[in-house]
Protein backbone atom coordinates (compact mmCIF):
# COMPACT_ATOMS: atom_id res chain seq x y z
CA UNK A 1 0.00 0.00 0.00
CA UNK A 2 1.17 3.70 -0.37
CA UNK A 3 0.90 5.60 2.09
CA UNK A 4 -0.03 9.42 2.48
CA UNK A 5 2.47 9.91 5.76
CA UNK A 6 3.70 13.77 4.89
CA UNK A 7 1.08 15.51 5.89
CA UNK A 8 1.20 17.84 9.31
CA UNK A 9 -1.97 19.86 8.32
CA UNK A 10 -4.48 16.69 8.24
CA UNK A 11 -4.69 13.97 10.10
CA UNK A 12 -7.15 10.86 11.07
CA UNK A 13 -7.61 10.86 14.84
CA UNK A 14 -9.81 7.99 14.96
CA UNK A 15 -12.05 5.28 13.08
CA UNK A 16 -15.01 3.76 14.49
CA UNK A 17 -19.47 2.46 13.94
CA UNK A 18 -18.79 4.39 9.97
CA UNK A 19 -17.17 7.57 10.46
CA UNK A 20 -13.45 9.01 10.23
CA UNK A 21 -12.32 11.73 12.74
CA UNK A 22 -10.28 14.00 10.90
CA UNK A 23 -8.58 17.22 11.74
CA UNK A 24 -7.92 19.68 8.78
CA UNK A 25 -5.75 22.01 9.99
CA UNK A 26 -7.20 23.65 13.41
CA UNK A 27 -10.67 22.15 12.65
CA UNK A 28 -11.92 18.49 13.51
CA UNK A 29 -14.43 17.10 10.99
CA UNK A 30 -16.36 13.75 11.35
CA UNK A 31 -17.64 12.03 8.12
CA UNK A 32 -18.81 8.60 6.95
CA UNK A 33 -16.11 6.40 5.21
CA UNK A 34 -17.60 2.94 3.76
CA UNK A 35 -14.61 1.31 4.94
CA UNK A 36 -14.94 1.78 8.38
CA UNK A 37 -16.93 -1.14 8.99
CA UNK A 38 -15.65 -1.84 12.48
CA UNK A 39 -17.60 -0.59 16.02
CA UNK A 40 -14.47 0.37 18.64
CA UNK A 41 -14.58 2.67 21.38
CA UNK A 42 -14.22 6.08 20.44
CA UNK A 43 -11.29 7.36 22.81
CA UNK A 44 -10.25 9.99 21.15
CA UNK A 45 -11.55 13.66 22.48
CA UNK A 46 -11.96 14.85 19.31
CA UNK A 47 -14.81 13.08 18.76
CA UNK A 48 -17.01 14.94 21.45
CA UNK A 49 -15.39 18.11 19.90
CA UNK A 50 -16.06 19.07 16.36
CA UNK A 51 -16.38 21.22 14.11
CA UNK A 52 -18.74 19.59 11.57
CA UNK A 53 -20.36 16.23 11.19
CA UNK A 54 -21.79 14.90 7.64
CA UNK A 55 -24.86 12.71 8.63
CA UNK A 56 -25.59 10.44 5.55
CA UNK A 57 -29.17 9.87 5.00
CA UNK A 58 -30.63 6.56 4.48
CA UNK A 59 -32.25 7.89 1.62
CA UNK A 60 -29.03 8.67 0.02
CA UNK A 61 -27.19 11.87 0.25
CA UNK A 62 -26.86 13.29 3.31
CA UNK A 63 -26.29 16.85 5.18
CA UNK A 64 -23.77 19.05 7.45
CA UNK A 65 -24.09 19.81 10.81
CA UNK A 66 -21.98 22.59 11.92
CA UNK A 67 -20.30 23.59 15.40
CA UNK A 68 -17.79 26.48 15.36
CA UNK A 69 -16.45 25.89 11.45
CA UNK A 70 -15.53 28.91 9.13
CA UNK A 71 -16.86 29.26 6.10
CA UNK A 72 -13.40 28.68 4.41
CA UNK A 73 -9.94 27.71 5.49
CA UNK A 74 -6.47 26.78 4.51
CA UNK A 75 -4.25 23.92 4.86
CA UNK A 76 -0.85 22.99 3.62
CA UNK A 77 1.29 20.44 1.74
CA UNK A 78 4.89 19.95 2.05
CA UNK A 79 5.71 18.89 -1.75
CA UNK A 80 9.40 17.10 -1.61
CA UNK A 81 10.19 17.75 2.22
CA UNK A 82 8.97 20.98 1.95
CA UNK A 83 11.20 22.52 -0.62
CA UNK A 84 7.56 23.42 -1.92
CA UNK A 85 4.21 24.20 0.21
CA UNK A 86 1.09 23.71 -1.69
CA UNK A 87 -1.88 25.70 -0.66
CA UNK A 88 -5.68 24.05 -0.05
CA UNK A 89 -8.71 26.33 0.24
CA UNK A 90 -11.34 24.06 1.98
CA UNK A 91 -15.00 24.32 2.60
CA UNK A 92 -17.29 21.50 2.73
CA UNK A 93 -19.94 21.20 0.12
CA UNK A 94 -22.12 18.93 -1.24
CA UNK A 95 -22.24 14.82 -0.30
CA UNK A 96 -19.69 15.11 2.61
CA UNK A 97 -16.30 16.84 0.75
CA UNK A 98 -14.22 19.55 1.30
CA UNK A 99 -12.50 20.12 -1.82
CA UNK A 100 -9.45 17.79 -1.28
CA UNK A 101 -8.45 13.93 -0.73
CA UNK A 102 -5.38 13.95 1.40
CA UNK A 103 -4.29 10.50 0.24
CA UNK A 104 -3.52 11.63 -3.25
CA UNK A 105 -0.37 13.14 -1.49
CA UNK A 106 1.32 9.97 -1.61
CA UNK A 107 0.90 10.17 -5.55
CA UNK A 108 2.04 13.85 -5.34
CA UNK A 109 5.49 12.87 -3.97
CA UNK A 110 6.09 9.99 -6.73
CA UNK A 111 5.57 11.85 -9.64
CA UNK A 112 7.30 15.05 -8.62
CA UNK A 113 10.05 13.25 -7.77
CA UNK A 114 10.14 11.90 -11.44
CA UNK A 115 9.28 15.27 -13.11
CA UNK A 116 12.29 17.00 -10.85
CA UNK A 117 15.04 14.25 -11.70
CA UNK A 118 13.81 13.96 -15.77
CA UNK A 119 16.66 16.47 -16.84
CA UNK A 120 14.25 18.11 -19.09
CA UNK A 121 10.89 20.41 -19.39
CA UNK A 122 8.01 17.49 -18.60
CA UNK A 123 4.14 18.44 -20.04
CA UNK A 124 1.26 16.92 -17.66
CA UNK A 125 -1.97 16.33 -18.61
CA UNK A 126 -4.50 15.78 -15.62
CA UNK A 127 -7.92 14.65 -16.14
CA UNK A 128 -11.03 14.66 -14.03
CA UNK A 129 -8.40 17.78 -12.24
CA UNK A 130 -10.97 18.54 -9.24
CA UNK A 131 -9.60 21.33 -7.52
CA UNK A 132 -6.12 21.04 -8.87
CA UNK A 133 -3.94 18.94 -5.97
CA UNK A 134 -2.18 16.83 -8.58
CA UNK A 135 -2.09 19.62 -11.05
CA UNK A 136 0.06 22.14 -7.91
CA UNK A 137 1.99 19.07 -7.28
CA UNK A 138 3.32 18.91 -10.50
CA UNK A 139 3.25 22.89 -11.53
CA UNK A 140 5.61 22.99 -8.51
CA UNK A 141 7.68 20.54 -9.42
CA UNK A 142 8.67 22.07 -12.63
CA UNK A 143 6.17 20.60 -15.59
CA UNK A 144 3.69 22.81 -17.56
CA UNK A 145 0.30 21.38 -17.02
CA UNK A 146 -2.97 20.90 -18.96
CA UNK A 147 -6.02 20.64 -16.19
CA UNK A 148 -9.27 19.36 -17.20
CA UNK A 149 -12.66 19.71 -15.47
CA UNK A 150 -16.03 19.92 -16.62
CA UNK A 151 -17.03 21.56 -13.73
CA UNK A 152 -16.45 25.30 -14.41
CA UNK A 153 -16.83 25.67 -10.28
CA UNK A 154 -13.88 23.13 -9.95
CA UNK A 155 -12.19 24.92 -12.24
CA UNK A 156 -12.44 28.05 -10.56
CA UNK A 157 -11.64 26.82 -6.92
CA UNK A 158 -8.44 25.24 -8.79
CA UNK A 159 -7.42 28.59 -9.71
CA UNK A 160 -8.32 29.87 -6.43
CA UNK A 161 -5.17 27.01 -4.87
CA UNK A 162 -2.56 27.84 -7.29
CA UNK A 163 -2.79 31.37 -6.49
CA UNK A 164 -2.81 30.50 -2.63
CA UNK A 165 0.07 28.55 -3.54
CA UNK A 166 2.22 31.03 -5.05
CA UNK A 167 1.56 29.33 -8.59
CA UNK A 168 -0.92 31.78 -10.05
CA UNK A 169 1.71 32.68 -12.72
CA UNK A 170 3.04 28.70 -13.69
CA UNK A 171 2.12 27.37 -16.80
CA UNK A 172 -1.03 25.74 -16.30
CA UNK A 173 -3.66 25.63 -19.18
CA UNK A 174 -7.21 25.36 -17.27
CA UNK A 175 -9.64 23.84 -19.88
CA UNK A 176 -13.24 23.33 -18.21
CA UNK A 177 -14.47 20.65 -20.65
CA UNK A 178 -15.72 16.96 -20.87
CA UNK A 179 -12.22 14.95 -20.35
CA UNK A 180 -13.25 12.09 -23.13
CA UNK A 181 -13.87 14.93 -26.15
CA UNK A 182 -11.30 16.86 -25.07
CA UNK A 183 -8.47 13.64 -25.30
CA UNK A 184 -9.93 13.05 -28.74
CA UNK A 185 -9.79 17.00 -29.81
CA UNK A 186 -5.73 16.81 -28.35
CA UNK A 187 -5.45 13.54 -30.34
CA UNK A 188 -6.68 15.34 -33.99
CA UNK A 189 -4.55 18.07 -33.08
CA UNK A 190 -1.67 15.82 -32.85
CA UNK A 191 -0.42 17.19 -28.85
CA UNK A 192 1.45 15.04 -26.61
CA UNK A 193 2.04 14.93 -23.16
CA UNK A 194 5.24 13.12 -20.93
CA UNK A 195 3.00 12.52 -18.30
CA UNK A 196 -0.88 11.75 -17.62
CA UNK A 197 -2.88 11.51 -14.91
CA UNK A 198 -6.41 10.14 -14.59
CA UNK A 199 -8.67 10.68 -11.23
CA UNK A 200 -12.25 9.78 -12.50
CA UNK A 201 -15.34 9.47 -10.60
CA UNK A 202 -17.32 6.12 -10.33
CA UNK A 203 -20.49 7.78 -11.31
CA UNK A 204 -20.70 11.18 -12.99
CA UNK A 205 -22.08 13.34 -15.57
CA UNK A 206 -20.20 15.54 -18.57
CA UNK A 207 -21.15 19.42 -18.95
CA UNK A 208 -24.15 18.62 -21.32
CA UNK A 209 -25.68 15.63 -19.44
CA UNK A 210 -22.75 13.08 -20.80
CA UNK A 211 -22.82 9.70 -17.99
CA UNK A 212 -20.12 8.33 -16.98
CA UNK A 213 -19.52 5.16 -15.33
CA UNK A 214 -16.13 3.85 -14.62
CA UNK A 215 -16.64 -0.01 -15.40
CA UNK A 216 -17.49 0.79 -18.84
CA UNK A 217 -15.83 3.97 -19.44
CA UNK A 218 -11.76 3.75 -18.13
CA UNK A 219 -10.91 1.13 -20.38
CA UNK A 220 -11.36 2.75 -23.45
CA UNK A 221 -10.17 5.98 -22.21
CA UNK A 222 -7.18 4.45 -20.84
CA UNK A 223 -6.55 3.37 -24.62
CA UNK A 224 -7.34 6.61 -25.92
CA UNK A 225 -4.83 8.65 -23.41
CA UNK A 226 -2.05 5.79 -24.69
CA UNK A 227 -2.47 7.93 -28.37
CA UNK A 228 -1.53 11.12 -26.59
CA UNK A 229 1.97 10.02 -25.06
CA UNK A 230 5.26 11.14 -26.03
CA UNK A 231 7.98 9.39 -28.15
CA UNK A 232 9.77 9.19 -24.18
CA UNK A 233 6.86 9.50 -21.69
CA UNK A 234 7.69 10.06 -17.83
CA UNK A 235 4.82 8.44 -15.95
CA UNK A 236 0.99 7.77 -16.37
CA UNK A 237 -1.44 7.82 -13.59
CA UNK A 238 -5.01 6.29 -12.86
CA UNK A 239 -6.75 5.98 -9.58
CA UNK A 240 -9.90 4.55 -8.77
CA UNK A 241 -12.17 5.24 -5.41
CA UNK A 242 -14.41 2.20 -6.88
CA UNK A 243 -13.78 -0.76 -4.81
CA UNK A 244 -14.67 -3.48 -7.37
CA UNK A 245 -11.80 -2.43 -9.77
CA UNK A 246 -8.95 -4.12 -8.04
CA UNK A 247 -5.01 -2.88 -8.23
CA UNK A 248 -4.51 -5.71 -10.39
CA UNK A 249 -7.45 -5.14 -12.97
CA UNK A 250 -5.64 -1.35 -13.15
CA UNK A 251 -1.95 -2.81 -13.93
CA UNK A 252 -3.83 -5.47 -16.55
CA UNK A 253 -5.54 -2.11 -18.33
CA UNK A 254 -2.55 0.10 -18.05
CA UNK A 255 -0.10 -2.50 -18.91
CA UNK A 256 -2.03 -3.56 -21.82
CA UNK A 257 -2.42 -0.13 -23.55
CA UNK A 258 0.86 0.79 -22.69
CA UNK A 259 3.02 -2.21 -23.97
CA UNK A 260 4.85 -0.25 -26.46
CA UNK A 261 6.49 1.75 -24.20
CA UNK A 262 10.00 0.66 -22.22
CA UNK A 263 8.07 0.58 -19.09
CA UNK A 264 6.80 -1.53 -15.40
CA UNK A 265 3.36 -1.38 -13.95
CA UNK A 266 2.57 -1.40 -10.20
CA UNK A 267 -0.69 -1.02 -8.95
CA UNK A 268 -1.81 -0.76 -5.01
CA UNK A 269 -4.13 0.41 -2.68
CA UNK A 270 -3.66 4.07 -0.94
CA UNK A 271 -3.67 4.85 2.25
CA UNK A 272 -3.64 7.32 5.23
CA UNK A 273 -2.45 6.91 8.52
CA UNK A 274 -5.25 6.60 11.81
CA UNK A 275 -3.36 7.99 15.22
CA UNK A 276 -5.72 6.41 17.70
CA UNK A 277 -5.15 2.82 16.38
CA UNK A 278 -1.76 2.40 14.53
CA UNK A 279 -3.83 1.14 11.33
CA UNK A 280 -3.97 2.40 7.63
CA UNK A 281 -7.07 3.32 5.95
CA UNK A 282 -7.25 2.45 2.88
CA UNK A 283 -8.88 5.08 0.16
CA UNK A 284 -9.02 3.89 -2.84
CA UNK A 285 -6.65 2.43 -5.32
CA UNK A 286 -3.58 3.37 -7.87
CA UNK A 287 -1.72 2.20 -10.62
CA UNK A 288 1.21 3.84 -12.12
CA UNK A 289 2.94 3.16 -14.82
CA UNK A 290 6.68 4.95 -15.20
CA UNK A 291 9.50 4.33 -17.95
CA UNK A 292 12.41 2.10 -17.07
């Protein structure tokens, strides 16, 4: 498993009956995680002290409950043992997010490490962007970037972090657009990119009412992204937060439409650290491909 173990600004206190503790920053949040199937005691103080709780509803969905929590805040990242501090403006919104999953981090340090040591200028492509972790991550580390969203909001609050993070002025090309056309526009205009990453939804829907589903769409997107690599590509990225699409179904996909290349596949789980009990939670899955 990788690990997200960097972070000072967030942390998971505890894990117990459905819910993570968290603290972001000075704040403590409590929301539901499906993979906290376990019932402990809840030791830790925070939980009789937070700042907001997301109650899911059995109906689906689900609402805030706030005690004491700004309407916005800031944490940080220390990119490369802090030789670089990313920036995060959080604020929790819709279906229990605040505008950031910490355990991408641990993806943040492997490919900035590889765009830093590549002896030459690196173009990223990021896909399904969000609000831009991946795409500060590897502005900071020295690539020019391509981030796509279809959400123009996304899009905006992106902005909103590079600017936080002193990387209003980096070369970043923000395109708010549905990520499938758009990879088939940059494929008739002949652009290529060193490195891609890939952070799609399990469920979602395109600008104009476009559905996505991730066990029918990555595949073929996967194979359409392989089009837009360089002669020499650095790295390509996919994670998945579905938990029927295994580690190894992502290094059989990746490997597969990436076979031409001089390059090894390794696909695991993520993870982030829980204080109160010494464990790992585990958030999803990766699999990276990088040249030899």
């Amino acid at each position: 498993m990788w690990i997200a173990n960097n972070w000072t600004d967030y942390e998971i206190l505890d894990t117990s009956r459905g819910e993570k503790l968290e603290r972001w920053g000075d704040y403590l949040l409590v929301r539901p995680d499906p993979q906290v199937i376990w019932d402990t005691e809840r030791k830790a103080p925070g939980w009789k002290r937070m700042n907001g709780h997301y109650h899911r509803s059995k109906k689906g969905g689900g609402e805030w409950e706030f005690f004491d929590l700004p309407e916005q805040w800031t944490i940080q990242y220390p990119l490369c043992q802090g030789k670089n501090t990313l920036t995060f403006n959080l604020k929790p919104f819709s279906f229990k997010h605040t505008g950031l999953f910490p355990e991408q981090a641990a993806n943040w340090d492997w490919f900035g490490e590889k765009i830093r040591n590549a002896g030459r200028p690196i173009k990223v492509l990021n896909l399904f962007a969000y609000t831009g972790g991946a795409t500060l991550a590897a502005a900071a580390s020295g690539a020019s970037v391509t981030h796509v969203d279809a959400s123009k909001g996304m899009v905006g609050w992106a902005k909103e972090n590079a600017r936080s993070s002193g990387l209003g002025e980096a070369p970043i090309r923000w395109i708010v657009d549905d990520c499938v056309k758009f990879v088939e526009r940059e494929i008739r205009r002949g652009n290529h990119y060193d490195g891609i990453i890939m952070d799609p939804p399990s469920y979602g829907r395109g600008p104009k009412g476009e559905i996505w589903k991730i066990e029918e769409a990555i595949h073929p997107l996967i194979r359409l992204c392989s089009q837009l690599l360089s002669d020499d590509p650095l790295f390509f990225l996919v994670n998945s937060y579905t938990t029927g699409l295994a580690p190894a179904v992502l290094t059989y996909m990746i490997a597969t439409e990436l076979k031409k290349y001089n390059g090894t596949v390794d696909s695991q789980e993520v993870g982030l650290p829980v204080t109160a009990s010494g464990l790992v939670l585990p958030c999803g899955a990766s699999g990276r491909w990088e040249k030899k």
